[in-house]
Protein backbone atom coordinates (compact mmCIF):
# COMPACT_ATOMS: atom_id res chain seq x y z
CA UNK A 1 9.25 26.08 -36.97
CA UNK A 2 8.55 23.25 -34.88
CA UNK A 3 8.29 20.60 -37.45
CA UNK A 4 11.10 21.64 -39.46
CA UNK A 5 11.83 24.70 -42.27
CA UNK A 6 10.63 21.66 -44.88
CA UNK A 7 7.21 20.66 -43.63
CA UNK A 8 5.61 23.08 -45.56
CA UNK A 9 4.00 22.44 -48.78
CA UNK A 10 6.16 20.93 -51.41
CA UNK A 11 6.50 21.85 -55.07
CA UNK A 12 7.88 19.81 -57.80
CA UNK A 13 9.87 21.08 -60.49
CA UNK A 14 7.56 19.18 -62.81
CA UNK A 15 4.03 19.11 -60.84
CA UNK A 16 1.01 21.42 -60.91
CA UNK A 17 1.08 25.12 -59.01
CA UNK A 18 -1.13 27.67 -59.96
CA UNK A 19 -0.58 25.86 -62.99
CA UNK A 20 -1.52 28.66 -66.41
CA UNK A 21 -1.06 27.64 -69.73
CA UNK A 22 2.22 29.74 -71.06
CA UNK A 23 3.03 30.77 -74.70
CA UNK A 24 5.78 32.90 -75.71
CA UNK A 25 8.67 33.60 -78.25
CA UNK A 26 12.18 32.79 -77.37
CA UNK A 27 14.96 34.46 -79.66
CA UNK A 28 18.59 33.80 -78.84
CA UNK A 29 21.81 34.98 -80.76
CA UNK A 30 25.18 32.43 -79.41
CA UNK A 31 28.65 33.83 -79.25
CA UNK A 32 31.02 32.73 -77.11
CA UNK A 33 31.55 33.67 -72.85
CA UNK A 34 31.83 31.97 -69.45
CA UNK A 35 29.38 32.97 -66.96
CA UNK A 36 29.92 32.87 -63.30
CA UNK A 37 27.27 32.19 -60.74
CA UNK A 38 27.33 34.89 -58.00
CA UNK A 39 25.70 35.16 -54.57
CA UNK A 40 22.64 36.40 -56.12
CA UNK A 41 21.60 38.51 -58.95
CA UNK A 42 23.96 39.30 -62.18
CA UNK A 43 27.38 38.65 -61.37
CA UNK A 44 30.95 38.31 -63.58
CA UNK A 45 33.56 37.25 -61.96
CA UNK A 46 36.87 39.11 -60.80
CA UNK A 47 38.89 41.51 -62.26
CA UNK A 48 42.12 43.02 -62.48
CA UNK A 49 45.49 41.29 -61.20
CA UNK A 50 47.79 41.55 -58.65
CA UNK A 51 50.19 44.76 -58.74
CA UNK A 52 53.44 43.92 -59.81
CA UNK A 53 52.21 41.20 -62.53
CA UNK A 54 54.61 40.81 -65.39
CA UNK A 55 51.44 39.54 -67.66
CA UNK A 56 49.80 42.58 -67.21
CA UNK A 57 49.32 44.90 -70.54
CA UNK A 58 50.29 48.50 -70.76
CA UNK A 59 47.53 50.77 -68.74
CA UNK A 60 46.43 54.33 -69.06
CA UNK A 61 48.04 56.66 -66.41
CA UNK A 62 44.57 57.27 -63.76
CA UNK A 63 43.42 53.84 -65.14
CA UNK A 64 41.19 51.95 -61.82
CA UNK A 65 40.45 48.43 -61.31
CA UNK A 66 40.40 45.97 -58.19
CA UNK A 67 42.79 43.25 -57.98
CA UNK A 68 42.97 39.36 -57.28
CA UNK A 69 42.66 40.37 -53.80
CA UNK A 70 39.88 42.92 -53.92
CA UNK A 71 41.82 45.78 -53.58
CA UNK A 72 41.43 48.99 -55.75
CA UNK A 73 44.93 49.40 -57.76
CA UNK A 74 45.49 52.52 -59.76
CA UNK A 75 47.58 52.89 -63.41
CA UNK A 76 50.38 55.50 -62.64
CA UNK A 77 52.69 57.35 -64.71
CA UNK A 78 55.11 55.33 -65.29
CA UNK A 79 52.74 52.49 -66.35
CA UNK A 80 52.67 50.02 -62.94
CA UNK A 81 50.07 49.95 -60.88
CA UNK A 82 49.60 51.20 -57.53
CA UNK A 83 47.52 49.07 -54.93
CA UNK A 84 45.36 51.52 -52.51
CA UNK A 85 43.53 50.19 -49.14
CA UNK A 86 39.99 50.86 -51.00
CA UNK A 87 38.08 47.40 -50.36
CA UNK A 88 36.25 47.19 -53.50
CA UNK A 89 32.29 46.61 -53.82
CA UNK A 90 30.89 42.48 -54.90
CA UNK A 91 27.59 43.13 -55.44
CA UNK A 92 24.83 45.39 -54.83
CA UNK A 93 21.71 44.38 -53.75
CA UNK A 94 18.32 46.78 -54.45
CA UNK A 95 14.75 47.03 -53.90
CA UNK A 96 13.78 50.70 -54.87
CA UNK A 97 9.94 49.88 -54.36
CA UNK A 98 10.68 51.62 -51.34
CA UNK A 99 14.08 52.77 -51.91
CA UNK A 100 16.52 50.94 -50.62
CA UNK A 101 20.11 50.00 -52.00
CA UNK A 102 22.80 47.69 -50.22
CA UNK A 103 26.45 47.16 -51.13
CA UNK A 104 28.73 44.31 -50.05
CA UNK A 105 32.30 44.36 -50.16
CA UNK A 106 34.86 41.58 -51.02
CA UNK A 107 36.47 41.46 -47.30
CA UNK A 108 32.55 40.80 -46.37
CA UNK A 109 31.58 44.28 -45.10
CA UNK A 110 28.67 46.03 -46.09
CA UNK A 111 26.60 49.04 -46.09
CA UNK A 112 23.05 50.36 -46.90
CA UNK A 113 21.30 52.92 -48.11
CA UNK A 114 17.27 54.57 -48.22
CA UNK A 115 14.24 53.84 -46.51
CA UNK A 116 14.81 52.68 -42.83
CA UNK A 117 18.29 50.81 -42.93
CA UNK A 118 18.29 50.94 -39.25
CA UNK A 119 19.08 47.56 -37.91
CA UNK A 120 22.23 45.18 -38.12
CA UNK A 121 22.99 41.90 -38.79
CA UNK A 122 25.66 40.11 -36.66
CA UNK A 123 29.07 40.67 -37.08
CA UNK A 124 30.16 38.28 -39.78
CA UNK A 125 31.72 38.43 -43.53
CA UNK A 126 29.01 38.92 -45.95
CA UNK A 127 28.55 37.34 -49.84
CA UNK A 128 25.36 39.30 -50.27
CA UNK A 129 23.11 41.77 -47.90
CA UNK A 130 19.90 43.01 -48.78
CA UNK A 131 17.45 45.42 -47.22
CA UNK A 132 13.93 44.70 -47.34
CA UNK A 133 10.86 46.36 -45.99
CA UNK A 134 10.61 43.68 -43.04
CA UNK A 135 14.75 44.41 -42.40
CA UNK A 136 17.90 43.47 -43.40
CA UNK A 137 18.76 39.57 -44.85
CA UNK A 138 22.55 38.46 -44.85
CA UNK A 139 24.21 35.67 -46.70
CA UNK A 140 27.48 34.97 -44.96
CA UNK A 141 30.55 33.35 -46.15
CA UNK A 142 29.67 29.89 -45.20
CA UNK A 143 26.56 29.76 -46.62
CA UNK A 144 24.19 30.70 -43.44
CA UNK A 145 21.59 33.19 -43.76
CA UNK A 146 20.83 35.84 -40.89
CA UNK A 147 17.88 38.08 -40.63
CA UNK A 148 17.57 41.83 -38.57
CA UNK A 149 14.12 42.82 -38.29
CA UNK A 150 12.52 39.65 -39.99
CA UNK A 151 12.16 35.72 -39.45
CA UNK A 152 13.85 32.93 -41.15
CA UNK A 153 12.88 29.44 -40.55
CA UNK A 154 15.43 27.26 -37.80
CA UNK A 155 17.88 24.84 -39.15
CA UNK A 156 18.02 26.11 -42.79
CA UNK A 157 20.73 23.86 -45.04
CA UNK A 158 23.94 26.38 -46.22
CA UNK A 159 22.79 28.67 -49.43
CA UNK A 160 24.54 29.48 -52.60
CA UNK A 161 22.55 32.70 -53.03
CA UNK A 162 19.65 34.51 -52.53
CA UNK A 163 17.16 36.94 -53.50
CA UNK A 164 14.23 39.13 -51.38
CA UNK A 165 11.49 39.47 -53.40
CA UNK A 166 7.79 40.10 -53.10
CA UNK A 167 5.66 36.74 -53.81
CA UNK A 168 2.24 36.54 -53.28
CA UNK A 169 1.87 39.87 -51.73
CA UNK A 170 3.92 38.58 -48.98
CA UNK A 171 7.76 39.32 -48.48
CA UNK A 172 9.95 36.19 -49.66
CA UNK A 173 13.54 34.67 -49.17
CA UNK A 174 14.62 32.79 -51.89
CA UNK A 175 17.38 31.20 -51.53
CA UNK A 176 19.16 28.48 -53.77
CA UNK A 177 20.90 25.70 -50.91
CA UNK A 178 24.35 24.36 -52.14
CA UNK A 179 22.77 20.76 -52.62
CA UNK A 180 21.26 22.60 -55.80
CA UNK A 181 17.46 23.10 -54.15
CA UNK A 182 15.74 26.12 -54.24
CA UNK A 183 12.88 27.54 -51.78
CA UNK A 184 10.74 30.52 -51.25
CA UNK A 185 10.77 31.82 -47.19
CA UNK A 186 7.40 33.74 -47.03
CA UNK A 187 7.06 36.16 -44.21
CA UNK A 188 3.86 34.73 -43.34
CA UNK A 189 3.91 34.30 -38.97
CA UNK A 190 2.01 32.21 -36.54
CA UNK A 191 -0.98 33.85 -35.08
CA UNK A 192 1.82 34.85 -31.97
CA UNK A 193 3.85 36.51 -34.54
CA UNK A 194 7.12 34.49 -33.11
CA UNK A 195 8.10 32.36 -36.31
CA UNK A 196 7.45 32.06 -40.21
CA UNK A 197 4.67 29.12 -41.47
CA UNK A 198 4.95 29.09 -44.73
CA UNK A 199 8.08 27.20 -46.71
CA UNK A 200 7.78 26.36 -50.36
CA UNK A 201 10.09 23.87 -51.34
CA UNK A 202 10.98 23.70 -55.02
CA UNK A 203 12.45 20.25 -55.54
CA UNK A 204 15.25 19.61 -58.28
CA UNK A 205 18.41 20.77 -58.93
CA UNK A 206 19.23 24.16 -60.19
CA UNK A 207 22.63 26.01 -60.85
CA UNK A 208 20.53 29.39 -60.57
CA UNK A 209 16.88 30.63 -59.36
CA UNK A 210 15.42 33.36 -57.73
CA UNK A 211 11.89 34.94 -57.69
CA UNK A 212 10.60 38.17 -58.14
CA UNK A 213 7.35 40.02 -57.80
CA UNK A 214 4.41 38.41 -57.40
CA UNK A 215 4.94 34.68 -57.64
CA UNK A 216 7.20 35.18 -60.34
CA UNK A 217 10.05 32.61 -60.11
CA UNK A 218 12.41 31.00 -62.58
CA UNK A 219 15.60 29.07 -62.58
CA UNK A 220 18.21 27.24 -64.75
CA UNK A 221 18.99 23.12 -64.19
CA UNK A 222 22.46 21.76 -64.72
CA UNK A 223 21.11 20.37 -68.18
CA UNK A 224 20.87 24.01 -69.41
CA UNK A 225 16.67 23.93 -69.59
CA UNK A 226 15.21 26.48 -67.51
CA UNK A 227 12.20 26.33 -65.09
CA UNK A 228 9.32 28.82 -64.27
CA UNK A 229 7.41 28.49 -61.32
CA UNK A 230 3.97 29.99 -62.47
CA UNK A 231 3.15 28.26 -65.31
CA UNK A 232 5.28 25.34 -64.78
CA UNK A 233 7.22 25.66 -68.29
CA UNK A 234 10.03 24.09 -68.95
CA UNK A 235 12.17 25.53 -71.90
CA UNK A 236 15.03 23.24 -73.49
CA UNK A 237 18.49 24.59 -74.24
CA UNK A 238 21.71 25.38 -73.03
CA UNK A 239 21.08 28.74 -70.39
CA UNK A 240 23.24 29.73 -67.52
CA UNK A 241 21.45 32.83 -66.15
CA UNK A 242 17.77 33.87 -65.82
CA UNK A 243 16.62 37.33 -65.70
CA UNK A 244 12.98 38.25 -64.72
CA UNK A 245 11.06 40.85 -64.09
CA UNK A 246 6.74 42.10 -64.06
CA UNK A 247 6.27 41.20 -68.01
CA UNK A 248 9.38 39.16 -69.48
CA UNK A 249 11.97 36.44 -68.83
CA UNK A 250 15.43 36.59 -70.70
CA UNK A 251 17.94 34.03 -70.15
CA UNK A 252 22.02 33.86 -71.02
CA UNK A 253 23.40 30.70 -73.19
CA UNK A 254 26.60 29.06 -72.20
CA UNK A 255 27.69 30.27 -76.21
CA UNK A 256 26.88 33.99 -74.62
CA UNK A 257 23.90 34.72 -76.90
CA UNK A 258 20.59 35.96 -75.00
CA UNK A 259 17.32 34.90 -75.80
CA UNK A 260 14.14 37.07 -74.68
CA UNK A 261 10.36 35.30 -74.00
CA UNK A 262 7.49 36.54 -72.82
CA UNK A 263 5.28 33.48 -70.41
CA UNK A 264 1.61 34.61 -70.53
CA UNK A 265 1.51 34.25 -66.37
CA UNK A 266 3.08 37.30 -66.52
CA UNK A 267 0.31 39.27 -68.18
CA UNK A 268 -2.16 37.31 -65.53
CA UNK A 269 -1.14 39.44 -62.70
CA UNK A 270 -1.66 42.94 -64.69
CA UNK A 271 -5.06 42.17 -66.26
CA UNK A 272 -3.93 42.58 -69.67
CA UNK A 273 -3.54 40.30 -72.73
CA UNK A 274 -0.68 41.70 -74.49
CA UNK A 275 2.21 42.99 -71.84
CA UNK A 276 5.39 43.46 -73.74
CA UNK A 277 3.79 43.96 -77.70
CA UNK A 278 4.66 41.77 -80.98
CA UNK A 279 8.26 43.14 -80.59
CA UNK A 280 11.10 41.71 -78.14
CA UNK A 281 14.93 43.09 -77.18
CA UNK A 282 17.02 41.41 -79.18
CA UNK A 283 20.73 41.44 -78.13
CA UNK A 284 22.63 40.59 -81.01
CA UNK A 285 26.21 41.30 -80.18
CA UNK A 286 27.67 39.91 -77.79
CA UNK A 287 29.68 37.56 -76.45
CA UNK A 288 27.51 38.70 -73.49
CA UNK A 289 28.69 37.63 -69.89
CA UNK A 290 25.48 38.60 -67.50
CA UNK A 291 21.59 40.01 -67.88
CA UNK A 292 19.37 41.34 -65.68
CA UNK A 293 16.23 42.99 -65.90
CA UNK A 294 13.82 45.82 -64.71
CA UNK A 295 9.55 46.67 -65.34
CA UNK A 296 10.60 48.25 -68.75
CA UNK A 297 14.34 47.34 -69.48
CA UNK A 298 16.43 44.46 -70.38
CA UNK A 299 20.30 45.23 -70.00
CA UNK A 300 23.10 43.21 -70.30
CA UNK A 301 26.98 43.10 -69.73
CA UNK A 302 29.61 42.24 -72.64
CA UNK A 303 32.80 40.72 -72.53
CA UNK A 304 34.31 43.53 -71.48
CA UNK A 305 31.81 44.84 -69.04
CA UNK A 306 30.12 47.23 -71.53
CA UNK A 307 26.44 47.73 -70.33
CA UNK A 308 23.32 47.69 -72.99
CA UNK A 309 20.26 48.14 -72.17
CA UNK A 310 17.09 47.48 -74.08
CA UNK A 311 13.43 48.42 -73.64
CA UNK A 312 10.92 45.50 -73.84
CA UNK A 313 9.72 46.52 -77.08
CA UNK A 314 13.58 46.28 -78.37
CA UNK A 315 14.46 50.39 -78.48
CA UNK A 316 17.80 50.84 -77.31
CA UNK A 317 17.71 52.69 -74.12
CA UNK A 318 19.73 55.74 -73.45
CA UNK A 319 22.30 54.95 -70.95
CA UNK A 320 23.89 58.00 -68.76
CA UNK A 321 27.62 58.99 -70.71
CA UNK A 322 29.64 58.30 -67.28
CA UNK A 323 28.06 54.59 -66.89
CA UNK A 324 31.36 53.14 -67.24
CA UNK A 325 32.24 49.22 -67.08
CA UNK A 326 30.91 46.84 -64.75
CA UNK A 327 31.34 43.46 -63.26
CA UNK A 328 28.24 43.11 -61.94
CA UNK A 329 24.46 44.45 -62.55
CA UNK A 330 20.93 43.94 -60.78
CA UNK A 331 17.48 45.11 -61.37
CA UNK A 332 14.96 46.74 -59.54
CA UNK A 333 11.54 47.79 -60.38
CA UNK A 334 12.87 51.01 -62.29
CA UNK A 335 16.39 50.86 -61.40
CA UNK A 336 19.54 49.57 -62.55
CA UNK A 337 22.45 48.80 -60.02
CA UNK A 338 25.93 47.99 -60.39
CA UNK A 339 29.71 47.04 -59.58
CA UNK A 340 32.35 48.98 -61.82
CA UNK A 341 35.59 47.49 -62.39
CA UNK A 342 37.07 50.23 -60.40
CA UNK A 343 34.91 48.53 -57.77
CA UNK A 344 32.86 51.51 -57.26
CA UNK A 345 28.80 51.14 -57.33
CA UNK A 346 26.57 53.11 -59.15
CA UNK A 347 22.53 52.80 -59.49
CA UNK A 348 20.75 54.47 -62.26
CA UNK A 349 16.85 54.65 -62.68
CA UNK A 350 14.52 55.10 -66.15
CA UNK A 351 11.36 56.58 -65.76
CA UNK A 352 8.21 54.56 -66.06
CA UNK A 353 7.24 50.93 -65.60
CA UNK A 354 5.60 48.48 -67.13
CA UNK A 355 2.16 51.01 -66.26
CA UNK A 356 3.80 53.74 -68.77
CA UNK A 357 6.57 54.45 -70.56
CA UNK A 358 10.03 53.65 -70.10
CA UNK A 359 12.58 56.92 -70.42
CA UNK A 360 16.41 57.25 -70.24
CA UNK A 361 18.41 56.07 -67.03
CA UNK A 362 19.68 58.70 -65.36
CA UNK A 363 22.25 58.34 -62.47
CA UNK A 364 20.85 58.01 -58.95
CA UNK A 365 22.33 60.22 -56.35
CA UNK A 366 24.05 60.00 -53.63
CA UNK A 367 26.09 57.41 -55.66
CA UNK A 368 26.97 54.18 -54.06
CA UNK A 369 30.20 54.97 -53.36
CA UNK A 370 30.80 55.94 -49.85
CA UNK A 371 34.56 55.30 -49.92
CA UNK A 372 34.39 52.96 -46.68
């Protein structure tokens, strides 16, 4: 971009975009848990130990989990645990719009699944890959993000995470810079096709954002309040983690409780007045450690990696018997992907959206566990 990835048009955190007046209900239960940012999405933090530790509690003979160093260890016999060369999965990344699932490993490797994952991004360790119907998007170790098959502007600053989404009817990048900024990347090109135009520039701080759908973008600020980008809301409190999807916004407290609201720019982009009903999920367990969101579902880890899931109109949702425990969980538009704490991923998907009814996950197969 010949004048630089920030002369585009600039949006403050407190200024007027597409500006809709908002109404909503936020309910929030507190507990107690630590949340962790991660390179995008859901995340908790590590695992598991180091083989050998003296701390560590009794296990179950066949008992799985990755240790300090990313490494699947296994429970044996006699009680000790037994470290394998299985590199064990970070995150997953998903956009099953047109079905397509990517997994990153904790030595920076990765690997992707579905429609057209031809392409590859230059040899480098990896915090986060995702495919995306323009090709694949990379965040490396250091913080620089690399494209196959799309454009990112020159010069970009070093990124904390990202998120492809689809804004505007356009693909986006949107990635949150370690200064604290955030931006949406539109895949919009010059008339030759050779380089992006459009950079929106969301000024602030934030210790988490990312967008989704159409124009649909929120994020938390250091104070705790969170920030919507349609709408321009601000909501007081003390939040770590957003989750967002077509029709609702949920967002984590530092305590661990999770509060569920529903901004009215949400129903704008449907054409209907009332999107998720009188009723809201309401997680009231907890301490809860990450949530994430799909068109129908709300679903959250606890403490101990225990998935729930919730439908918009608060009916728990029937989760498949072999979901296991996770470390980490992202939605998609019906599907639900995730880390286990054997470092194995897994992606389930519901049926229905927020056009029709939302029915049980059910797992999604091949599983995302290619044993590479």
């Amino acid at each position: 971009m010949a004048s630089g990835w920030r002369a585009a048009l600039l949006v403050a955190a407190g200024g007027s975009m597409l500006a809709v007046s908002c109404g909503g209900k936020l309910t929030a239960q507190d507990s107690g848990a630590e949340m962790a940012d991660g390179a995008g999405g859901s995340a908790v933090t590590a695992q598991g130990g180091d083989a050998g530790n003296a701390a560590d509690a009794a296990c179950t003979a066949g008992e799985a989990r990755c240790n300090a160093s990313g490494l699947r260890e296994t429970c044996t016999s006699d009680g000790g645990w037994s470290v394998s060369d299985f590199v064990c999965a970070r995150n997953v990344a998903v956009d099953d719009e047109v079905g397509s699932y990517c997994v990153t490993k904790t030595d920076g490797s990765y690997r992707c699944w579905g429609d057209d994952p031809g392409g590859a991004l230059p040899a480098e360790r990896y915090r986060r890959v995702q495919l995306t119907r323009q090709g694949l998007i990379g965040l490396t170790e250091d913080g620089r993000l690399l494209a196959a098959g799309t454009l990112l502007p020159d010069a970009l600053p070093p990124a904390a995470s990202f998120r492809a989404t689809n804004m505007w009817g356009d693909m986006g990048v949107c990635p949150r810079f370690v200064d604290g900024s955030f931006a949406v990347l539109l895949d919009r090109t010059s008339s030759d096709g050779t380089e992006p135009t459009m950079v929106v520039q969301v000024e602030g701080s934030f210790t988490q954002a990312f967008c989704v759908f159409e124009g649909l973008g929120a994020g938390v600020h250091p104070d705790g309040s969170l920030w919507l980008l349609r709408g321009q809301e601000a909501i007081p409190g003390e939040f770590t983690e957003v989750a967002l999807s077509a029709r609702i916004f949920c967002a984590l407290t530092k305590a661990g409780g999770i509060g569920c609201f529903e901004p009215e720019i949400a129903c704008g982009n449907i054409g209907i007045t009332n999107c998720a009903g009188p009723e809201y999920p309401e997680f009231s367990g907890g301490p809860y450690r990450s949530v994430t969101a799909t068109a129908g579902a709300v679903c959250a880890l606890d403490a101990e990696g225990a998935l729930t899931c919730r439908r918009y109109d608060g009916a728990d949702m029937l989760m498949p018997t072999d979901a296991g425990r996770f470390t980490f969980i992202e939605g998609g538009y019906d599907v639900l992907c995730g880390v286990r704490t054997d470092g194995s991923g897994a992606c389930f998907r519901h049926d229905g959206g927020y056009f029709g009814e939302v029915g049980p996950f059910v797992p999604i197969e091949p599983a995302l566990d290619p044993g590479w």
